[in-house]
Protein backbone atom coordinates (compact mmCIF):
# COMPACT_ATOMS: atom_id res chain seq x y z
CA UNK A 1 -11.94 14.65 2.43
CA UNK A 2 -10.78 14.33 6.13
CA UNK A 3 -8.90 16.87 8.05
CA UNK A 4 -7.53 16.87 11.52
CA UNK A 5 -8.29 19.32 13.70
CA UNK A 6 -5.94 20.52 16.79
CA UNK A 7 -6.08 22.51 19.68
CA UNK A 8 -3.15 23.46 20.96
CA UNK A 9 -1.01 24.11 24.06
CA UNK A 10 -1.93 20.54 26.31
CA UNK A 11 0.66 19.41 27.87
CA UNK A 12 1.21 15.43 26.90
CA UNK A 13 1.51 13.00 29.99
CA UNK A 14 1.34 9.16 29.32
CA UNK A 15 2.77 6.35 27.44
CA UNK A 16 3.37 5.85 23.94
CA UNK A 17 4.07 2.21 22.77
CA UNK A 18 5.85 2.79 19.58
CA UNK A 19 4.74 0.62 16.16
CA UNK A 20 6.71 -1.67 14.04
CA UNK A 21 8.59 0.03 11.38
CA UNK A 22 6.74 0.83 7.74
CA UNK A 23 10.16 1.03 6.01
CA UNK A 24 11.33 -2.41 7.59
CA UNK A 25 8.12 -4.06 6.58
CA UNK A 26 8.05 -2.77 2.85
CA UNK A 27 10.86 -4.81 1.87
CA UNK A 28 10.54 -7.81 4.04
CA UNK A 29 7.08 -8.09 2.29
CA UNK A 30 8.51 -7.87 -1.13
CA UNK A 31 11.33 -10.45 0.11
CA UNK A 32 8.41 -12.72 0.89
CA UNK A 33 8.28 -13.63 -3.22
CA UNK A 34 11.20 -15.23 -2.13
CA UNK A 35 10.33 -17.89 0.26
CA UNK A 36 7.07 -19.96 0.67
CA UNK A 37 5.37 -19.57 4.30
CA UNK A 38 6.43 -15.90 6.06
CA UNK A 39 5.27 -14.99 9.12
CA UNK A 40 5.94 -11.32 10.06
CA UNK A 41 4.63 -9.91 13.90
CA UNK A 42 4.93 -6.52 15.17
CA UNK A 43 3.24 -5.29 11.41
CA UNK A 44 2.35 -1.64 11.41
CA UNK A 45 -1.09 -1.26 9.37
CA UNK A 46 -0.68 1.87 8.16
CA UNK A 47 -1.83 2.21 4.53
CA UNK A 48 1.29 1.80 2.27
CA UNK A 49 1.49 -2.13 4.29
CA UNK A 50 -1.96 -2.66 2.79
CA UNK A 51 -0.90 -0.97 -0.60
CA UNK A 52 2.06 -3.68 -0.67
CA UNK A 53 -0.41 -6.44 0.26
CA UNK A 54 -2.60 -5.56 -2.56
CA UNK A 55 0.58 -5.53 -4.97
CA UNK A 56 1.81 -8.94 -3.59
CA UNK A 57 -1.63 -10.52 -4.05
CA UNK A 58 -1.85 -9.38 -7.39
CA UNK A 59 1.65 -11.28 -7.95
CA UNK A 60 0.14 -14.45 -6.37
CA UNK A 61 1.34 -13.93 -2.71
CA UNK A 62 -2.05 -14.40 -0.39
CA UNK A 63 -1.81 -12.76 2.76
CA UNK A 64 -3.49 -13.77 6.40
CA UNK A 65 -3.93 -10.26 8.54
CA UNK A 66 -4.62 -11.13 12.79
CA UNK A 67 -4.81 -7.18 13.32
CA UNK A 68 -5.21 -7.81 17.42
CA UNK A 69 -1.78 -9.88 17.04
CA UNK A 70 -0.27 -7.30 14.96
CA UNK A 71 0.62 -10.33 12.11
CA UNK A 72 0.45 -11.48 8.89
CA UNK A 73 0.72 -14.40 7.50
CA UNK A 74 1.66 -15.32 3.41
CA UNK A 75 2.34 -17.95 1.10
CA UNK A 76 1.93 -18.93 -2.58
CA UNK A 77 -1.40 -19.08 -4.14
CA UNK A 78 -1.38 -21.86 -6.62
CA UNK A 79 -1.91 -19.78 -9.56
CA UNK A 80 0.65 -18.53 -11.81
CA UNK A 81 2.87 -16.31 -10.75
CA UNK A 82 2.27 -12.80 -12.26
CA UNK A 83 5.51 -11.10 -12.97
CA UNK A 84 3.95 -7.56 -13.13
CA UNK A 85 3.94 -4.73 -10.89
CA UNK A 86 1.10 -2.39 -12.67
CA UNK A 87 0.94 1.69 -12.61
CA UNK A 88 -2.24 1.58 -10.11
CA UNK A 89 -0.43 -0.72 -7.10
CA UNK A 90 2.59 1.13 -7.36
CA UNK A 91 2.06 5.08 -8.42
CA UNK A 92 1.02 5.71 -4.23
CA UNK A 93 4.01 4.07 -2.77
CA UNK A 94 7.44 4.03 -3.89
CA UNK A 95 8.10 0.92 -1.88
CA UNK A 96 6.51 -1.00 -5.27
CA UNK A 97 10.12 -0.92 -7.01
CA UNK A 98 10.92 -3.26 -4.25
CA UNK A 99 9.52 -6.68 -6.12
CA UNK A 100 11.59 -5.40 -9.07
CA UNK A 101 14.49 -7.85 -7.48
CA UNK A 102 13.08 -11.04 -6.03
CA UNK A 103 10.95 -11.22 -9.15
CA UNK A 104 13.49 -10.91 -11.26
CA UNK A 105 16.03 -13.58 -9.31
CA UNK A 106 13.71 -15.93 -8.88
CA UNK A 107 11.16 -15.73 -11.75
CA UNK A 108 14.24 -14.08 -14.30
CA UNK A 109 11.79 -11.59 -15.75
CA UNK A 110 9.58 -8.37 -13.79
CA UNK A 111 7.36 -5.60 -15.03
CA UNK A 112 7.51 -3.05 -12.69
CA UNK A 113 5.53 0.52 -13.13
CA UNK A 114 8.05 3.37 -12.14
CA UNK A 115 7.25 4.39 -8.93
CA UNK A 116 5.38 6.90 -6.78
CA UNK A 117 5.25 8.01 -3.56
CA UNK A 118 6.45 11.26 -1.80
CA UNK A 119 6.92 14.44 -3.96
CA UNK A 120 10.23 15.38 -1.61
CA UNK A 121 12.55 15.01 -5.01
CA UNK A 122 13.27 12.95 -8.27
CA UNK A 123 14.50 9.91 -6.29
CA UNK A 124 15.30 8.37 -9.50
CA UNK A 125 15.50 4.41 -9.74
CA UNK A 126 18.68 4.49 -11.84
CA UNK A 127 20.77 3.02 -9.04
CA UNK A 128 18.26 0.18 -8.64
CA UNK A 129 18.60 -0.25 -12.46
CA UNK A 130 22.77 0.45 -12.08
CA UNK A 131 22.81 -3.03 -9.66
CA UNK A 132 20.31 -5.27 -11.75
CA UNK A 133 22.63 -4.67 -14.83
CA UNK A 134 25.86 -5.15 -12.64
CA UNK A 135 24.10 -8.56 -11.79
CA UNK A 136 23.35 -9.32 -15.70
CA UNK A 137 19.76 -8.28 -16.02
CA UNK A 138 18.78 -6.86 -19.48
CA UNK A 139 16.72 -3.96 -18.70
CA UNK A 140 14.64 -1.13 -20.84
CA UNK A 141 11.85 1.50 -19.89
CA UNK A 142 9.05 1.44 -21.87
CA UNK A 143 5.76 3.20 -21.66
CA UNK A 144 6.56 3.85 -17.78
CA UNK A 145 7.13 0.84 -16.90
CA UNK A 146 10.86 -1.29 -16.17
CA UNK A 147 11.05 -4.13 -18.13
CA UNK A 148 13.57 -6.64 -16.48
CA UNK A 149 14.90 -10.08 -17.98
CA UNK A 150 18.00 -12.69 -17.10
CA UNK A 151 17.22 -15.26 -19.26
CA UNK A 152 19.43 -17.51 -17.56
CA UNK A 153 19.53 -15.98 -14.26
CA UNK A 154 21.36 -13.43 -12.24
CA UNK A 155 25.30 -13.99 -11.47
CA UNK A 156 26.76 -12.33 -8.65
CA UNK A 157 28.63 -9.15 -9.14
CA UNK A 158 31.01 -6.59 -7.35
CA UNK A 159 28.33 -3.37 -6.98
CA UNK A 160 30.26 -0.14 -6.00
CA UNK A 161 27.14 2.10 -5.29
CA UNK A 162 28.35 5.79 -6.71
CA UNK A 163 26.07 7.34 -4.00
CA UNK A 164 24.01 5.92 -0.62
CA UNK A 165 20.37 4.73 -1.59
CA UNK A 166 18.49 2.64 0.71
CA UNK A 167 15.88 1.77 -2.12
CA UNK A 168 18.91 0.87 -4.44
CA UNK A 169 21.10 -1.33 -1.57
CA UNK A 170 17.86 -3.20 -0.80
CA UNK A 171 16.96 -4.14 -4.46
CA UNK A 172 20.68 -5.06 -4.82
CA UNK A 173 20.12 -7.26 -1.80
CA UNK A 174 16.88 -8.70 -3.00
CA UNK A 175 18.40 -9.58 -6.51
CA UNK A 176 21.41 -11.07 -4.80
CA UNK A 177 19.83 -13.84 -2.84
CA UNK A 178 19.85 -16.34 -5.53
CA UNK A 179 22.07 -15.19 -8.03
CA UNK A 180 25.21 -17.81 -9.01
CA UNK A 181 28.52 -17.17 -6.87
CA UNK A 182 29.15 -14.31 -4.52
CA UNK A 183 28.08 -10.38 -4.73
CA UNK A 184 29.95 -7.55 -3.27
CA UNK A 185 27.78 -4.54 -2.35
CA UNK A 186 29.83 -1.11 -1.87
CA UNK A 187 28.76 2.22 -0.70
CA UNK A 188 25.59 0.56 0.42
CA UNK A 189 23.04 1.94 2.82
CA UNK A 190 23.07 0.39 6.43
CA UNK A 191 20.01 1.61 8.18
CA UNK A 192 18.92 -0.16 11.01
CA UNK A 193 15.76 -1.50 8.38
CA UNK A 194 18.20 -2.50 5.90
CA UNK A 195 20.15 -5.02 8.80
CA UNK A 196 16.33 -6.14 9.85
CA UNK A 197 16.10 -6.95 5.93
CA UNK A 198 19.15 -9.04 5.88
CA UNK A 199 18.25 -10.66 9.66
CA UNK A 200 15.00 -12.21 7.65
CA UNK A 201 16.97 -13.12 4.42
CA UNK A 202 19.12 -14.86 6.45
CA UNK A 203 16.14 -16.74 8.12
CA UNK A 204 15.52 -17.92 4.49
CA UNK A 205 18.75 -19.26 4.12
CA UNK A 206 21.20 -16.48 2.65
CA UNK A 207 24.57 -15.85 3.97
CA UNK A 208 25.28 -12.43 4.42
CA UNK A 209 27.78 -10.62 5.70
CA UNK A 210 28.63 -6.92 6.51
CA UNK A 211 31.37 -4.87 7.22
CA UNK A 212 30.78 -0.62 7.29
CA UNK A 213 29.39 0.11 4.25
CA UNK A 214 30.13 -3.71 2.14
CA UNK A 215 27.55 -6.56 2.07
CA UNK A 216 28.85 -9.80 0.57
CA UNK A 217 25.87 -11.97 -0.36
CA UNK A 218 26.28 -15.81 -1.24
CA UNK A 219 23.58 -16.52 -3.87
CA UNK A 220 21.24 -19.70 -2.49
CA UNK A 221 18.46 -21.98 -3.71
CA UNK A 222 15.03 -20.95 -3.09
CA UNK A 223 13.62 -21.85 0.79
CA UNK A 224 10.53 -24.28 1.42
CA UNK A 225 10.32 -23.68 5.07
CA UNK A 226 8.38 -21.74 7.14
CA UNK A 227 9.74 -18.68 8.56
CA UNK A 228 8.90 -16.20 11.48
CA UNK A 229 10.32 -13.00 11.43
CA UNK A 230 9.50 -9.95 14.29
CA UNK A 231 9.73 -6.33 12.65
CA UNK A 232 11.56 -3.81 14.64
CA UNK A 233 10.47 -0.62 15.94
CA UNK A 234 9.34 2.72 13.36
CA UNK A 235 12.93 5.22 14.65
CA UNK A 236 10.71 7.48 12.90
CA UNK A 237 7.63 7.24 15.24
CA UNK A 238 9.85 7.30 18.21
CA UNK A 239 11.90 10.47 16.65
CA UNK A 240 8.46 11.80 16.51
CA UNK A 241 6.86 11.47 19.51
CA UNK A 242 10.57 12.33 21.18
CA UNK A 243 10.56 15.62 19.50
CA UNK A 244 6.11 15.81 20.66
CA UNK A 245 7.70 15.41 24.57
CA UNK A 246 10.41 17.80 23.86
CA UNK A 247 7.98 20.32 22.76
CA UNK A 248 5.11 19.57 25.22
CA UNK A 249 6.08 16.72 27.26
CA UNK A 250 5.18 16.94 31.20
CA UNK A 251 6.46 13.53 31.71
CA UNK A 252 5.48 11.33 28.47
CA UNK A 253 7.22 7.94 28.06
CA UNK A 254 7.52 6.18 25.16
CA UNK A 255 8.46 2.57 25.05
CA UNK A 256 8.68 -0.47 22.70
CA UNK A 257 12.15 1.02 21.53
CA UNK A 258 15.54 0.03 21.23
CA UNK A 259 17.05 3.45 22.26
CA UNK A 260 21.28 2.20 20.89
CA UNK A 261 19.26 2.94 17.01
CA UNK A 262 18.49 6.29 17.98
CA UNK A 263 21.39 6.89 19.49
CA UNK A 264 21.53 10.10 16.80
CA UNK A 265 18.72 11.56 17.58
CA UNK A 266 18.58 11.20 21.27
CA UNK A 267 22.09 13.21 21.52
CA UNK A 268 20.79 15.89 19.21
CA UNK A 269 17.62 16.50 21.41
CA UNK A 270 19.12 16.75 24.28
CA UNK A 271 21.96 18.89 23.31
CA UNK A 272 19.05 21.08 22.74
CA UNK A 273 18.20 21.04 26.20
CA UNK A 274 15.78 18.31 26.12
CA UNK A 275 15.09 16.05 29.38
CA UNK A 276 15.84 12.62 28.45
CA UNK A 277 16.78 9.49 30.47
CA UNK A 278 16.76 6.32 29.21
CA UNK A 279 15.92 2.47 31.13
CA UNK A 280 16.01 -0.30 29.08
CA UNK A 281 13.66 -0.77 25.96
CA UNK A 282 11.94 3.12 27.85
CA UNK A 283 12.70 6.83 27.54
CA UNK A 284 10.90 9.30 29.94
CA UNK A 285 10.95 12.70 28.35
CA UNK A 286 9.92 16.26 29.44
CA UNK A 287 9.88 20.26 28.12
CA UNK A 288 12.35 22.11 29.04
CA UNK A 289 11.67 26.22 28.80
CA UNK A 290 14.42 27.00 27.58
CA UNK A 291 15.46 24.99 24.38
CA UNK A 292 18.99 25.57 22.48
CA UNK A 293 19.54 26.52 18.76
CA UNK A 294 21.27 23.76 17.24
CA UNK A 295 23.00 23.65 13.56
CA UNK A 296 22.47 19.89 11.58
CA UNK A 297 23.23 17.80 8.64
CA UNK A 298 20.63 15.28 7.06
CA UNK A 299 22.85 12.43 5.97
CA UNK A 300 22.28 8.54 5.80
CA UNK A 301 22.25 6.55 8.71
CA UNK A 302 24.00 6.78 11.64
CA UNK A 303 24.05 10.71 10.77
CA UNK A 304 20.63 12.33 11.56
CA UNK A 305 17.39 10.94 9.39
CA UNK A 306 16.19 13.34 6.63
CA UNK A 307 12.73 11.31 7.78
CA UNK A 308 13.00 13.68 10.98
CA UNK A 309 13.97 17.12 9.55
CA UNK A 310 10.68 18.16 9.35
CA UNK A 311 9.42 17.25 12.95
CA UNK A 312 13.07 19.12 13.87
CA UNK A 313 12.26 22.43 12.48
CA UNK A 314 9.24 22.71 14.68
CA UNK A 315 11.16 22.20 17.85
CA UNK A 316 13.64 24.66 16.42
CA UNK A 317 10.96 27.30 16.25
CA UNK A 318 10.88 27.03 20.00
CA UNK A 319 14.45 27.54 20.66
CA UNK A 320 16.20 30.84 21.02
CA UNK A 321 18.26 32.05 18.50
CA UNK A 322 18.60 30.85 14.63
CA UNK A 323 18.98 27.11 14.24
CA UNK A 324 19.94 25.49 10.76
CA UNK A 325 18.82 22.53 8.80
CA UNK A 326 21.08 21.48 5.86
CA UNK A 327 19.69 19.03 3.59
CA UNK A 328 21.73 16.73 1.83
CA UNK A 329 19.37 13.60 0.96
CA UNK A 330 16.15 15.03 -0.82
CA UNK A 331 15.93 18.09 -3.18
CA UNK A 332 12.89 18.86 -2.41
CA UNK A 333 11.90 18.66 1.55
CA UNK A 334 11.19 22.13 2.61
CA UNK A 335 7.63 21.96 1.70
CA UNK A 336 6.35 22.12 4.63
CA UNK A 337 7.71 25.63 5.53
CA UNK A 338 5.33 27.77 3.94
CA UNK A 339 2.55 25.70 5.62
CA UNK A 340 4.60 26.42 8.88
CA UNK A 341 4.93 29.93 7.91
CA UNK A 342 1.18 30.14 8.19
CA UNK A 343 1.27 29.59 11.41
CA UNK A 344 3.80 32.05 12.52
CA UNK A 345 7.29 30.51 11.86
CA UNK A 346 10.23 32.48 10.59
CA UNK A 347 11.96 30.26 8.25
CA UNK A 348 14.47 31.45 5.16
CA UNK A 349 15.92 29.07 2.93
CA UNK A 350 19.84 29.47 1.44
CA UNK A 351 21.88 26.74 -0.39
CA UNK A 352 20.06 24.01 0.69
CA UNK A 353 20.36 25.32 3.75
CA UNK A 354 16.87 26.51 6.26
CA UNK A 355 17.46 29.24 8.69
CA UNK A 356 14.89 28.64 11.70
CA UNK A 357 14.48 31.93 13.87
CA UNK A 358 13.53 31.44 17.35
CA UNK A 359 11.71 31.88 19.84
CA UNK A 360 8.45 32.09 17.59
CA UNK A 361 5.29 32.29 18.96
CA UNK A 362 2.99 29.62 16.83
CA UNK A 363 -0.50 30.44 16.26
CA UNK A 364 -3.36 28.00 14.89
CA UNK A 365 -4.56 28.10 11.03
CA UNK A 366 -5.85 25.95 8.49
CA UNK A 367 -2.61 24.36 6.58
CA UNK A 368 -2.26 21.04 3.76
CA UNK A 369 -0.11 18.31 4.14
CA UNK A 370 2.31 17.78 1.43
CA UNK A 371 3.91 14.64 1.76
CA UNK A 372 4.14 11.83 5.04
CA UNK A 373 7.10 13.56 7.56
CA UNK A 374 5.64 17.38 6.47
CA UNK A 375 1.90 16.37 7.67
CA UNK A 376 3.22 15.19 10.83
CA UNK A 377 5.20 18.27 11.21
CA UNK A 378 2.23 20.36 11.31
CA UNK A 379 0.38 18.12 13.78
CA UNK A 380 3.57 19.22 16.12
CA UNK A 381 3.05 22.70 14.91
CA UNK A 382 -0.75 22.32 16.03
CA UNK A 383 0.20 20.53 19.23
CA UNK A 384 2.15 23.97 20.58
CA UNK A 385 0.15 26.51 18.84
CA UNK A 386 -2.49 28.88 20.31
CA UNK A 387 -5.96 28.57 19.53
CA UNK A 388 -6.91 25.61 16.63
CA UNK A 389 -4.98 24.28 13.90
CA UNK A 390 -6.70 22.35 10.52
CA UNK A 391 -4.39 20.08 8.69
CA UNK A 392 -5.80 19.05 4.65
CA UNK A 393 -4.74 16.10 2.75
CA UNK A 394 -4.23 13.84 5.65
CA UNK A 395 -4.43 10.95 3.68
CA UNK A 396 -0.68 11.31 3.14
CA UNK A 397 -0.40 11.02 7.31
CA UNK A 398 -2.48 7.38 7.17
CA UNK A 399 0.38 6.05 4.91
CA UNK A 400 3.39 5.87 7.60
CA UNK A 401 1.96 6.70 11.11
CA UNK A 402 -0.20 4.18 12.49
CA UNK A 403 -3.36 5.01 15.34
CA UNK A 404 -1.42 8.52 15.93
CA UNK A 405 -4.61 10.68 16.81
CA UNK A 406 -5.45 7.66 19.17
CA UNK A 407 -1.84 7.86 20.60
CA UNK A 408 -1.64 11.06 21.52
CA UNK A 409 -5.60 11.82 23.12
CA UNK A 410 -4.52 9.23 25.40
CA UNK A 411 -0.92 11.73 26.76
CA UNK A 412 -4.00 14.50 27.05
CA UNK A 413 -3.78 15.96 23.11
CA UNK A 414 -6.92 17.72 21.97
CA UNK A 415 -6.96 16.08 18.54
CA UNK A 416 -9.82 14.47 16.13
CA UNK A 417 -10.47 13.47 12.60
CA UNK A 418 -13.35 15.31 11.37
């Protein structure tokens, strides 16, 4: 099994050009069942993108990869479409649910395994399910799997959402493209990959519209044409590599960005203390020796990304004073902290709530990844420890961040895949 291995305490000078965004791409590929030629650029291959390939080929979707261009090409095979999703495509990403819509609205019947993914909480699929029946599908779980059928096709609904899910407002989305007459979408989810979602469904013909937190979809006849759609930038990868300069930085710039979507995240870093500035599609950041303690909310976008509360704890263990981390989106996303504990980090948890005492002194030790954001936490942790840091069950790293050991040897890090 492959490990990293990390030696701390380099200071990381260079330039970081940021990927396209995993969670824009998931969806956009399963919104492909939709039309008949996509063309998607700026495609990050990280493993869940090939995971989703796999699944879509299955269905009858054949993809073209042009790595060096960063694109992919698909279209219909001309066999049968296969209206299943199956347990082995879909138990490693939770992204899989995603074809439970299109297949549904456009082929009126899906088999879709109940998904896997990231053990960070239940994230149950019941508000997926809670839209598809608001839209008239006839739906039962049996054996583990979601059996989906509108014999006579979707019709538009009103969908009041009883809590945010970004999983749940794109299905809705998905399932609302061609069902009859007009759907209202409530309490939806309006991350920036949600609006890059609707952007390429309205390439394909939909007309969308949004207003706060209400999409109204007009249902629409399947597309023929050929469409070309650019992915935008992984807000994760930047958040990451922000919070990587604000812990190490000398003068690191990353770029590829569109620095209005992290808006957020930006403020909350440099209320810390961080050195940002900011020039066009650039930001140029640097340490700063003296960090702040900061108190912050997970909640969904534009509040600050439970996606970076991991990566946000490590820079807290560098600030003076006790810094707090409430989360509100996932049950279960303080795994990382007894791996970080390992290492030297004083960390209690209360009510949801994680106390982070600082300024701790890190210190290098062997540690396992748990799920995608906590492995890439302890490559931070690694990055400003003393002495050498080895991080297990990597594999979970390969499935969101894409060329990162190759990213950061070239800012000066002393990191390899053994």
């Amino acid at each position: 099994m492959q490990k990293l291995l990390i030696k701390g305490k380099k200071d990381l000078t260079g330039t970081i050009s940021i990927s396209g965004s995993k969670n824009a791409t998931l969806p956009i590929l399963a919104a492909s069942i939709l039309g008949d030629k996509v063309k998607l650029s700026n495609v990050p291959f990280v493993k869940d993108i090939f995971t989703m390939l796999e699944l879509l080929k299955f269905i009858g979707v054949e993809s073209k990869i042009i790595k060096k261009k960063k694109l992919i090409e698909l279209k219909k095979t001309n066999k049968k479409i296969n209206t299943l999703a199956p347990y082995k495509l879909v138990k490693t990403m939770r992204a899989g649910v995603l074809v439970l819509g299109p297949l549904l609205t456009k082929y009126k019947k899906a088999k879709v395994s109940l998904p896997g993914g990231c053990a960070i909480g239940t994230r149950p699929v019941d508000l997926h399910l809670f839209a598809l029946k608001k839209l008239g599908a006839n739906i039962k779980i049996k054996n583990g799997y979601i059996i989906a059928e509108a014999k006579n096709g979707l019709v538009g609904a009103r969908i009041n959402f009883p809590s945010v899910s970004v999983g749940a407002t794109e299905n809705a989305l998905l399932s609302a493209f061609a069902a009859k007459g007009k759907t209202i979408i409530s309490n939806c989810a309006v991350e920036p990959e949600i609006i890059d979602l609707i952007n390429f469904l309205r390439k394909l013909g939909s007309k969308i519209m949004i207003s706060g937190r209400k999409i109204t979809v007009n249902g629409k006849s399947f597309s023929k044409k050929k469409i070309y759609h650019k992915v935008i930038f992984d807000r994760i990868e930047a958040g990451t590599y922000l919070i990587a300069g604000a812990l190490l930085g000398k003068k690191l710039v990353i770029k590829k960005i569109i620095p209005k979507i992290i808006k957020c995240e930006i403020n909350m870093l440099k209320r810390m203390g961080v050195k940002i500035s900011v020039k066009n599609k650039t930001l140029l950041v640097s340490k700063n020796k003296k960090l702040k303690k900061i108190n912050i909310s997970t909640k969904p976008y534009p509040g600050f990304p439970t996606d970076l509360q991991a990566q946000l704890m490590v820079l807290m263990t560098q600030a003076e004073g006790i810094s707090k981390i409430k989360e509100n989106i996932f049950e279960n996303r303080f795994m990382h902290i007894p791996e970080l504990k390992r290492m030297g980090a004083k960390i209690e948890i209360r009510n949801k709530t994680a106390h982070i005492f600082g300024l701790t002194k890190l210190t290098g030790a062997e540690v396992m990844a748990t799920d995608l954001r906590a492995s890439v936490s302890l490559v931070l942790a690694g990055l400003v420890a003393d002495n050498r840091t080895i991080i297990n069950r990597i594999y979970h790293l390969d499935r969101g961040y894409e060329f990162l050991e190759t990213k950061l040897k070239k800012c000066n890090a002393e990191i390899k895949r053994i």
